[in-house]
Protein backbone atom coordinates (compact mmCIF):
# COMPACT_ATOMS: atom_id res chain seq x y z
CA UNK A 1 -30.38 21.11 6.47
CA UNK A 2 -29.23 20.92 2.76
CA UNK A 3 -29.50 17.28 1.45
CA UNK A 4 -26.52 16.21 0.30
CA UNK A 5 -26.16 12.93 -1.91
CA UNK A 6 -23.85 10.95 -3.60
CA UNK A 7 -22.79 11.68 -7.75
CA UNK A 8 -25.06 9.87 -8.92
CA UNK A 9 -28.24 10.71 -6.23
CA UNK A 10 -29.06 7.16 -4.88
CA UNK A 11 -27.35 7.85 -1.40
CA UNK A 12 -28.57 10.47 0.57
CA UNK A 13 -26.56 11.21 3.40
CA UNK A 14 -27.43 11.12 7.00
CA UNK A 15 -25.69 14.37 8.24
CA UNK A 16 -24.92 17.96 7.40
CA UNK A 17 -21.61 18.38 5.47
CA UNK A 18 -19.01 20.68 7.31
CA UNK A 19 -16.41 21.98 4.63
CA UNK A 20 -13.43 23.48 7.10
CA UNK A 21 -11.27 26.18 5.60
CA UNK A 22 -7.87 25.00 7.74
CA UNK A 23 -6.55 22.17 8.04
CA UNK A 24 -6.31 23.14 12.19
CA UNK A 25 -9.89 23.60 11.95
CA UNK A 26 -10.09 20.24 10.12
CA UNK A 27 -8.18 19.00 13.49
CA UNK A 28 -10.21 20.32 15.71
CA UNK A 29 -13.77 19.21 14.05
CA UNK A 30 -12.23 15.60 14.63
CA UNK A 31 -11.05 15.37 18.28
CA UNK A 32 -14.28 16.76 19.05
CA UNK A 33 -16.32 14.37 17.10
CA UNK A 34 -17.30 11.06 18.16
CA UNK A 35 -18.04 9.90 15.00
CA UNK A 36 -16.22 11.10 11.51
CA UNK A 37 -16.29 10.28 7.99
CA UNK A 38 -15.63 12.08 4.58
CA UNK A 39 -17.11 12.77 1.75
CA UNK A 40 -15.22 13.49 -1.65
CA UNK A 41 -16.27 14.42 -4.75
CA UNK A 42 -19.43 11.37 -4.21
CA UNK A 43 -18.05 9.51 -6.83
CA UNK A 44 -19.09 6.32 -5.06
CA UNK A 45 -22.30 4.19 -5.41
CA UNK A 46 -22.86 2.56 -1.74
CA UNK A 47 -22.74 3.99 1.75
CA UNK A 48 -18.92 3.88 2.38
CA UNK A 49 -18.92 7.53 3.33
CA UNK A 50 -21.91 8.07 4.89
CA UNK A 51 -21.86 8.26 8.88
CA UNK A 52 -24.65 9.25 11.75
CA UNK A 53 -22.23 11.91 13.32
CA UNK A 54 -19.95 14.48 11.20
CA UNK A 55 -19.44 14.50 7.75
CA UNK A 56 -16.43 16.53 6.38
CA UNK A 57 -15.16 17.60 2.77
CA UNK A 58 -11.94 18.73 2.47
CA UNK A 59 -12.35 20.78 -0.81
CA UNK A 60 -12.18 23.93 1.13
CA UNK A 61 -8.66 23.45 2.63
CA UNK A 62 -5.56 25.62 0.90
CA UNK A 63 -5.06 24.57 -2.60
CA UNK A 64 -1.53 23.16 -2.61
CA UNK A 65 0.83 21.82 -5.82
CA UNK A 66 3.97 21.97 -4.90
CA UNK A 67 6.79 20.28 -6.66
CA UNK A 68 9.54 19.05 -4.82
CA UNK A 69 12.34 16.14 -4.60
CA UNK A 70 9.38 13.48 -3.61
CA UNK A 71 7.59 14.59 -6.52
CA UNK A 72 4.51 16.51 -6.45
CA UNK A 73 2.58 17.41 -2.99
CA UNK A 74 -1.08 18.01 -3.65
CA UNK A 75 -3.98 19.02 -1.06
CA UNK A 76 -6.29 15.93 -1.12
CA UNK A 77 -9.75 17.40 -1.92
CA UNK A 78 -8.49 18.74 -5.61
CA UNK A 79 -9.67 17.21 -8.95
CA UNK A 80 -7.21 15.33 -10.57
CA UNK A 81 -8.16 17.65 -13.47
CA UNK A 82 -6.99 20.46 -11.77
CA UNK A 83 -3.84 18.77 -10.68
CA UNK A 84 -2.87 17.48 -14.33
CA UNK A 85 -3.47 21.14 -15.62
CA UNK A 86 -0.80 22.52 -13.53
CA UNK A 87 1.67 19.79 -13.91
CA UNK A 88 1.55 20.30 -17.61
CA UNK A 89 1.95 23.67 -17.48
CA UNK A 90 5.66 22.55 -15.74
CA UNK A 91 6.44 19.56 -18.17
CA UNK A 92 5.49 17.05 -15.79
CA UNK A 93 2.86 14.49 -15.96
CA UNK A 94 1.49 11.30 -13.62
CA UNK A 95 1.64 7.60 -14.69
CA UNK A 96 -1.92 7.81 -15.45
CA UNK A 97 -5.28 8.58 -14.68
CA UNK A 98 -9.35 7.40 -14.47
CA UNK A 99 -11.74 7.87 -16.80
CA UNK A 100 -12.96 10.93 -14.97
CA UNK A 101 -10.88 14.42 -14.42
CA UNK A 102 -13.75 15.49 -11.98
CA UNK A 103 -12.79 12.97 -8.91
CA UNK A 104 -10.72 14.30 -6.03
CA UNK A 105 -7.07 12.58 -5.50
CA UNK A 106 -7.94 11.60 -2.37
CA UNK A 107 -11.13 9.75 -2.78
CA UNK A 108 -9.61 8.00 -5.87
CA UNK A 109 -6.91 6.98 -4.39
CA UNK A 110 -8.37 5.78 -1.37
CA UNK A 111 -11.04 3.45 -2.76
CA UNK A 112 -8.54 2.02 -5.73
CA UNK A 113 -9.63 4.08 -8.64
CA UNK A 114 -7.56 3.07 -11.66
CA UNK A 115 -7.12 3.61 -15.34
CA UNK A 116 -6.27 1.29 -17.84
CA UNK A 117 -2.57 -0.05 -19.18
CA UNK A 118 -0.98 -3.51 -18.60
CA UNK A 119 2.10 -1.50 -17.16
CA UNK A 120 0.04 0.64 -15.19
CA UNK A 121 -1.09 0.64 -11.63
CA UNK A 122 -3.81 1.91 -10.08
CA UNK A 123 -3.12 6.04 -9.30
CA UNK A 124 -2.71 4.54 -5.93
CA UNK A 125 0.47 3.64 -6.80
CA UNK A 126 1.67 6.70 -7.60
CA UNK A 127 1.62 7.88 -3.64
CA UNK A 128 5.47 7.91 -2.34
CA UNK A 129 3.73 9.51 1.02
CA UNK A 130 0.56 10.56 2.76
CA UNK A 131 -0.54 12.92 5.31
CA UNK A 132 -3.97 12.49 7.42
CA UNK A 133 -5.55 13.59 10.78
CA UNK A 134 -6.00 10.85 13.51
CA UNK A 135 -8.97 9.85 15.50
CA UNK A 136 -7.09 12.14 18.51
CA UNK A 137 -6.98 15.39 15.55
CA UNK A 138 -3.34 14.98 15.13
CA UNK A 139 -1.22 15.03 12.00
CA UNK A 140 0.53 11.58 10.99
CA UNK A 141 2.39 11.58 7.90
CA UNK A 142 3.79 8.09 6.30
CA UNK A 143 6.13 7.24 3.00
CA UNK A 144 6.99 4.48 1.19
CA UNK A 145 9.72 3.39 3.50
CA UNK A 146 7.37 3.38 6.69
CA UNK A 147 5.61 -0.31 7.58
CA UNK A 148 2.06 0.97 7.74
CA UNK A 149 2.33 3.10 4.41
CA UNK A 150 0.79 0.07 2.19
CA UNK A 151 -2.00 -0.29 4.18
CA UNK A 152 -2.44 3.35 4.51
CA UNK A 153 -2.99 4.24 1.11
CA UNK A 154 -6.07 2.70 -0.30
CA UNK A 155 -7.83 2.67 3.12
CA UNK A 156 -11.61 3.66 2.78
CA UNK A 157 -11.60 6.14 4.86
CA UNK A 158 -10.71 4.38 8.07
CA UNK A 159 -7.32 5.44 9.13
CA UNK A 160 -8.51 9.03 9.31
CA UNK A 161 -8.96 12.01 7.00
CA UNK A 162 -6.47 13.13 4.64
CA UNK A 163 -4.94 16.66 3.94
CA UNK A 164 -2.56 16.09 1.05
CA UNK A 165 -0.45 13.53 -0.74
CA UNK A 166 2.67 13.31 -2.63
CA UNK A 167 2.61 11.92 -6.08
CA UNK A 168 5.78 10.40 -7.89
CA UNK A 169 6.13 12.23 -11.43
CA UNK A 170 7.64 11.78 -14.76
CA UNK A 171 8.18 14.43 -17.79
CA UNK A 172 5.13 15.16 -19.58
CA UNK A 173 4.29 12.86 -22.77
CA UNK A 174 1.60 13.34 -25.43
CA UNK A 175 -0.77 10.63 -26.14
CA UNK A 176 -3.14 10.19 -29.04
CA UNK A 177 -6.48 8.69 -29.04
CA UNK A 178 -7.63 6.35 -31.74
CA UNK A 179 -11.41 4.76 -31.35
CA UNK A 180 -11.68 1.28 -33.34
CA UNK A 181 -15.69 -0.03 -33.92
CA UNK A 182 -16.05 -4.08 -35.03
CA UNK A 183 -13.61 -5.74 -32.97
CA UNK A 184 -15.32 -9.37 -33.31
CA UNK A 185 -16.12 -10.22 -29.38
CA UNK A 186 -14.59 -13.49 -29.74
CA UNK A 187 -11.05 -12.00 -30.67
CA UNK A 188 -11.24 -10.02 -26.96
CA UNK A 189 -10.63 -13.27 -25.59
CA UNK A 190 -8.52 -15.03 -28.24
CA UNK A 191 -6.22 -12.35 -29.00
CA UNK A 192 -6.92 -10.70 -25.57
CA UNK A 193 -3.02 -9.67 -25.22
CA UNK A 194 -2.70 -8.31 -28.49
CA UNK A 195 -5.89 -5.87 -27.58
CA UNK A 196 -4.91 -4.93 -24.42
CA UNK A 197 -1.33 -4.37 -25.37
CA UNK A 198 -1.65 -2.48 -28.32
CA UNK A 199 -1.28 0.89 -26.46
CA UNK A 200 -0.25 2.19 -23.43
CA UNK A 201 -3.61 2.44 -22.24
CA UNK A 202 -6.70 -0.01 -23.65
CA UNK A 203 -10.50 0.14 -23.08
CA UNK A 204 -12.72 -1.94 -24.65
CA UNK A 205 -16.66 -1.77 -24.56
CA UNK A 206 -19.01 -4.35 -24.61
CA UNK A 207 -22.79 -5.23 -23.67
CA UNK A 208 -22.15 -8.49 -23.91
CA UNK A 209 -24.47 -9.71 -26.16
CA UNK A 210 -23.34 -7.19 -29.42
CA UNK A 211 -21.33 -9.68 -31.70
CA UNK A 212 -19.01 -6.52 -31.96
CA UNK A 213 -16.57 -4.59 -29.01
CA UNK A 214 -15.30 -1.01 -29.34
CA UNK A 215 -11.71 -0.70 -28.75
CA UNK A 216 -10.03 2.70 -27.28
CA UNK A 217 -6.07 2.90 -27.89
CA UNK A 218 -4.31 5.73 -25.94
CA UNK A 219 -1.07 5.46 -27.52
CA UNK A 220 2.20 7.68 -26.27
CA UNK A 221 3.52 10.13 -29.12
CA UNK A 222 2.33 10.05 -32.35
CA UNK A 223 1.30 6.62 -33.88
CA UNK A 224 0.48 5.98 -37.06
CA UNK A 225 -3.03 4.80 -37.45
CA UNK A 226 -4.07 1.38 -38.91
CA UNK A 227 -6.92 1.82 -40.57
CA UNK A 228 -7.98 -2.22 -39.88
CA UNK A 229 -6.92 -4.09 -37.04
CA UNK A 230 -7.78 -7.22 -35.94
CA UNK A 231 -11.01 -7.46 -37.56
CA UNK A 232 -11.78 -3.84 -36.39
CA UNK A 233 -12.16 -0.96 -37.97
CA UNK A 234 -11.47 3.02 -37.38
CA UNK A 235 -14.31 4.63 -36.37
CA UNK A 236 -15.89 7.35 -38.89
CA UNK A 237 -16.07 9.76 -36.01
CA UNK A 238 -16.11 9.99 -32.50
CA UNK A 239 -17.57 7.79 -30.01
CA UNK A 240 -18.82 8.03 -26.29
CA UNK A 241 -18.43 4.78 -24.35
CA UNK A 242 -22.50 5.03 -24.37
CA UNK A 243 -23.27 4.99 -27.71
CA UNK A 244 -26.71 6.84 -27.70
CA UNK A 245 -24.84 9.57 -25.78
CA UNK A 246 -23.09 12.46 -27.14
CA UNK A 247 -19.40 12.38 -27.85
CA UNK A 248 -18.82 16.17 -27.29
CA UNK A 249 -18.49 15.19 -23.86
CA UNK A 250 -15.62 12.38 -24.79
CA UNK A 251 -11.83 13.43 -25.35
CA UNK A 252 -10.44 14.12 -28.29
CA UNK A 253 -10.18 11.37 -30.53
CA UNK A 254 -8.95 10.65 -34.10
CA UNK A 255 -5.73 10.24 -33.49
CA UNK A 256 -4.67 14.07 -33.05
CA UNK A 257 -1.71 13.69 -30.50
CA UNK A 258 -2.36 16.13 -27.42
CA UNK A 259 -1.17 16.21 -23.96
CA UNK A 260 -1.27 13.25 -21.57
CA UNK A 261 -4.02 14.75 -19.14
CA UNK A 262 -6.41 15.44 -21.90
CA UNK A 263 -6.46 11.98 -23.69
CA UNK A 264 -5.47 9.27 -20.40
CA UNK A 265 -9.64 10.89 -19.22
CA UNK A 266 -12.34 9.50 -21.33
CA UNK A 267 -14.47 12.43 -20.29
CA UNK A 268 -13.30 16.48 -20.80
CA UNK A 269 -13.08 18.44 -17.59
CA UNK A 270 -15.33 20.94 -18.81
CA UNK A 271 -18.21 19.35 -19.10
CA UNK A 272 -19.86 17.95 -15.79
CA UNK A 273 -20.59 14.43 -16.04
CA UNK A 274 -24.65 13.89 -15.96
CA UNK A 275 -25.93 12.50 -12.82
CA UNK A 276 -28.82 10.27 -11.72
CA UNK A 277 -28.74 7.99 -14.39
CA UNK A 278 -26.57 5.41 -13.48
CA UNK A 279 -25.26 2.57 -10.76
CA UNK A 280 -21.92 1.20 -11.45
CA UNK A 281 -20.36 -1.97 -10.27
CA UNK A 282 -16.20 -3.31 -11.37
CA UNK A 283 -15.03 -6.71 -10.40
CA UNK A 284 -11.19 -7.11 -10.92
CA UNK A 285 -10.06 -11.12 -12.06
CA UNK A 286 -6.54 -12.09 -12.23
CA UNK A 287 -5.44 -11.60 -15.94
CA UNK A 288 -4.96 -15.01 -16.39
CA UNK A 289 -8.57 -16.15 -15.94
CA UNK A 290 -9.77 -13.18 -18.32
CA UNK A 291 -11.08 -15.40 -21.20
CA UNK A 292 -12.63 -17.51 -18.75
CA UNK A 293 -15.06 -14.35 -17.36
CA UNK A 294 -15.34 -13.09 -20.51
CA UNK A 295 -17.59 -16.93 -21.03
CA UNK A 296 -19.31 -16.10 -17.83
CA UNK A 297 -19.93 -12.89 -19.11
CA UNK A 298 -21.38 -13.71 -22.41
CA UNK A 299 -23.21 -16.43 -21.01
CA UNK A 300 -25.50 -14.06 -18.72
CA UNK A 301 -25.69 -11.23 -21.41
CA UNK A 302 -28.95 -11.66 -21.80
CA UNK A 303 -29.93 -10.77 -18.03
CA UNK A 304 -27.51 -7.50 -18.58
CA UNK A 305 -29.71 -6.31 -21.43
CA UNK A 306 -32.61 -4.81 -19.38
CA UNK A 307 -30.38 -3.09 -16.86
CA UNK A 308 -26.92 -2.76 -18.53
CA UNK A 309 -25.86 0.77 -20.09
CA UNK A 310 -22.34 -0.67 -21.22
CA UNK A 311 -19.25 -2.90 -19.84
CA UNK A 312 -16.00 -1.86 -19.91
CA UNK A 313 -12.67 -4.02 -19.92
CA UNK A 314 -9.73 -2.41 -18.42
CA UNK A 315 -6.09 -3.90 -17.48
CA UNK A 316 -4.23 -2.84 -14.13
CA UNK A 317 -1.03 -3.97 -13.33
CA UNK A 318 -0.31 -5.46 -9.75
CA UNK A 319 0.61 -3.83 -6.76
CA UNK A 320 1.13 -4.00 -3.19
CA UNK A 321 -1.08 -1.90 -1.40
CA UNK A 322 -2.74 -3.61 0.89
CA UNK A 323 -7.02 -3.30 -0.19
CA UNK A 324 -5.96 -2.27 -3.71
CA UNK A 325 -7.98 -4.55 -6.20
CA UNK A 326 -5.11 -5.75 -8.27
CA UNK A 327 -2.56 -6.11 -4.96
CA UNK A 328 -0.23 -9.02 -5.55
CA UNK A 329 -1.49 -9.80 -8.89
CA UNK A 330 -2.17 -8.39 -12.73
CA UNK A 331 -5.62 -7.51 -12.98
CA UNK A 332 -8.62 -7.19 -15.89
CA UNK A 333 -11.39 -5.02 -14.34
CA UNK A 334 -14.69 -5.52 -15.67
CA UNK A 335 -16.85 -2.63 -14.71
CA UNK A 336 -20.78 -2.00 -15.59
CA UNK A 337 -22.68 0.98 -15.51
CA UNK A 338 -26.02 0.07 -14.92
CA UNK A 339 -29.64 1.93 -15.30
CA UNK A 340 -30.39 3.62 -12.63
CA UNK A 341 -32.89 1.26 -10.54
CA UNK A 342 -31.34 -0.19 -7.35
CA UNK A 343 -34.33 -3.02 -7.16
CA UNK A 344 -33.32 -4.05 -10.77
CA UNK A 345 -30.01 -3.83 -10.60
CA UNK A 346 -29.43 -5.47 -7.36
CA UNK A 347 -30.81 -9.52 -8.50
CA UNK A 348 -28.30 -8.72 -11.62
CA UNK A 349 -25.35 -8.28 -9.49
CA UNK A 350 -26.24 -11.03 -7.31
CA UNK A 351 -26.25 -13.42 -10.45
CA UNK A 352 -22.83 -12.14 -11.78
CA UNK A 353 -21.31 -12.43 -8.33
CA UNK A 354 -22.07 -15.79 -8.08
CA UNK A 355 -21.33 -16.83 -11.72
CA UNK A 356 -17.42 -15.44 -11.49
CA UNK A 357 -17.38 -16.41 -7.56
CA UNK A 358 -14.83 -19.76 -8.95
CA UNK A 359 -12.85 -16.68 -10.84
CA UNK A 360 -11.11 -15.44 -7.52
CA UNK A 361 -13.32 -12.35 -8.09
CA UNK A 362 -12.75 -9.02 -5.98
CA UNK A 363 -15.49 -6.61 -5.77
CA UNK A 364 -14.56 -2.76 -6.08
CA UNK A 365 -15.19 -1.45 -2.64
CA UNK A 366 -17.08 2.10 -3.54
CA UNK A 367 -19.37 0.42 -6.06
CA UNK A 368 -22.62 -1.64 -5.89
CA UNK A 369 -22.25 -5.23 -4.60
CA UNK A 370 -23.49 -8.02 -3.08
CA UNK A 371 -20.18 -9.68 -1.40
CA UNK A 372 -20.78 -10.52 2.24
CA UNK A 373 -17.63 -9.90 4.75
CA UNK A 374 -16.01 -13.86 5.00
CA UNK A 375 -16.30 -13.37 0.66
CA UNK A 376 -13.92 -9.83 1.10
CA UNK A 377 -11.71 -11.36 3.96
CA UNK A 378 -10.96 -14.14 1.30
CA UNK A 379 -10.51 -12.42 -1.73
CA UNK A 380 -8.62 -9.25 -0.40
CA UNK A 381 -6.08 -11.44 1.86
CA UNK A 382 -4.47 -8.06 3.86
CA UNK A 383 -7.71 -7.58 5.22
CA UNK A 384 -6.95 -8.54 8.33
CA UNK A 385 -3.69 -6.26 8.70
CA UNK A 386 -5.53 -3.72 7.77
CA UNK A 387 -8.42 -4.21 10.47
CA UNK A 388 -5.52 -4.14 13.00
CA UNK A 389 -3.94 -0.92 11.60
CA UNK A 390 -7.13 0.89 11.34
CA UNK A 391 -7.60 0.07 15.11
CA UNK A 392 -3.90 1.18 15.86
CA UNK A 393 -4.71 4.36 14.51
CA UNK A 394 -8.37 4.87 15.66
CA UNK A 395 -8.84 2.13 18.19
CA UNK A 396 -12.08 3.87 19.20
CA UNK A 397 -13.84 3.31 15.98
CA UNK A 398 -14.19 7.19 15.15
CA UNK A 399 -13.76 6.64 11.70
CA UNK A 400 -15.88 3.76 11.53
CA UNK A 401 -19.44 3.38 10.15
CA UNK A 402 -21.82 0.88 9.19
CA UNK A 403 -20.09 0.07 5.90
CA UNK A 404 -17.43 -0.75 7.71
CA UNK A 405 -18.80 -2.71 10.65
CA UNK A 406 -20.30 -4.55 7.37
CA UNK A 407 -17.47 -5.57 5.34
CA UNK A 408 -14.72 -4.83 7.65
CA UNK A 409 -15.47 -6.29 10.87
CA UNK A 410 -12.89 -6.28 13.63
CA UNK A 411 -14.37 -9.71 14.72
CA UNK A 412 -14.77 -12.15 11.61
């Protein structure tokens, strides 16, 4: 049996991957299994998708884009990458996207996978409809209008597997990328709205302890540049988010406008993201108590230093799917990508857990955490909807796992 592991190599699953060619053969693998999970493109850094009985990928089902009055319908094991090529080869484009091309639409959109923008949700909310298999093999498709859809959306895998989803669309727009080094660290909490709002799409990267933050502005058309701005300055050339890593693999920067789906990405398509080398947590705080973490944050840099790669700041706006990390509020995400040493990590993430616990903190559900189940049930307050849809549509548990008997218990 082939060993088959997560992106970045820390998970090793328990069972062989099956990659069906049909979706009828995806059907029939699942009424015939007792237990059922999938695996995407492994962009995840716990054991949401592992499970004792059959793993599936559904990379191998027919490659569909097809645009239509709904928008665009896309087979849910394609790269997003993939995806944003062909809608900009018809003028069309998404809201936005994550800092990675390489992740599947399905897997992104199912553990809350976001970009940055204050007007932008997480590409979860760009799903008008979605079609998966049932615990019994069967095909159930829901939109927008239908009662379950919100909880069906972001789901973690437990409603079933999914075959494709339709994506709402917009006419293509070009963005252009400017990279700003020396934004003072106290002005990311001061003049936090002017940073974050300064482009249609904001990242800014910090280790916490660096007097200085680096600022990425994805603006829409062509912007003028401002040489200084807000104590910041343009940088002299361009810049990974890790900055002892080469920026060939970063997009392109300087300002040059170019097309929406190769700026929104941090990362080119082309080149395969290393793997290995990293753990990654993201906590999500409502906006309003963002200078508040940022305190916290600053306050345990020190115990980041040994473990910590780089933090990045992100802005989601609010939404109403139902295990979404910014549902029913605006959201600053505060992600770290950590070394990659699970015993050092761990005590770290403990520590900042409990430090922005009083922040009404929400843990991202396919990263590395230490939130217990009562901690998830009261931070994510449709959790227990969705506990009773997941049953509705697989009230034998197929799709369930240990991950989910974990941190989604039927019984609290």
């Amino acid at each position: 049996m082939t060993n088959v592991t997560n992106w970045a190599g820390n998970v090793s699953f328990a069972s062989a991957l099956r990659r069906p060619g049909s979706v009828g053969e995806l059907q029939e693998i699942v009424a015939s299994s007792e237990k059922v999970r999938v695996l995407g493109t492994g962009h995840s850094f716990n054991r949401i998708a592992d499970t004792t009985g059959t793993l599936v990928s559904v990379a191998d089902l027919s490659q569909v884009i097809e645009v239509g009055e709904r928008g665009v319908t896309v087979s849910a094991g394609l790269r997003y990458g993939e995806i944003t090529a062909a809608l900009e080869a018809r003028g069309l484009a998404l809201h936005n996207l994550g800092s990675l091309p390489h992740i599947s639409v399905a897997g992104a959109c199912s553990t809350g996978t976001h970009g940055s923008g204050d007007t932008n949700g997480p590409l979860a909310d760009a799903v008008n409809a979605i079609t998966f298999v049932d615990a019994s093999g069967e095909l159930v498709t829901l939109t927008r209008d239908d009662p379950d859809f919100a909880g069906a959306v972001v789901s973690l895998g437990a409603l079933g597997v999914t075959v494709s989803l339709t994506l709402d669309v917009q006419p293509s727009y070009q963005i252009s990328q400017v990279v700003y080094d020396g934004l003072p660290v106290e002005r990311l909490a001061s003049d936090f709205a002017a940073v974050m709002g300064s482009a249609y799409s904001v990242s800014a990267f910090t280790d916490w302890v660096d007097p200085d933050v680096m600022v990425w502005r994805k603006r829409r058309g062509d912007a003028p540049i401002e040489a200084e701005w807000l104590g910041a300055k343009v940088a002299d050339g361009p810049r990974h988010p890790i900055k002892v890593m080469p920026a060939d693999y970063a997009t392109q920067q300087g300002g040059v406008p170019g097309p929406w789906n190769e700026r929104l990405p941090h990362f080119r398509l082309e080149f395969t993201p290393s793997n290995g080398d990293e753990l990654q947590s993201e906590y999500f705080v409502p906006r309003e108590r963002a200078a508040e973490a940022f305190d916290v944050l600053r306050a345990l840099g020190n115990q980041f230093t040994p473990v910590l790669q780089v933090s990045e700041v992100r802005t989601i706006a609010a939404d109403e799917l139902w295990l979404s990390p910014s549902q029913g509020r605006d959201t600053v995400a505060l992600h770290f990508t950590w070394i990659q040493d699970e015993d050092a990590v761990r005590p770290v993430v403990a520590a900042l857990e409990e430090a922005l616990d009083s922040l009404d903190v929400r843990p991202h559900w396919g990263k590395v955490f230490a939130a217990d189940a009562a901690l998830l049930r009261a931070r994510y307050p449709r959790v227990p909807d969705f506990i009773a849809l997941a049953a509705k549509y697989d009230p034998a548990g197929k799709f369930r796992n240990p991950y989910l008997d974990t941190y989604l218990p039927s019984v609290p």
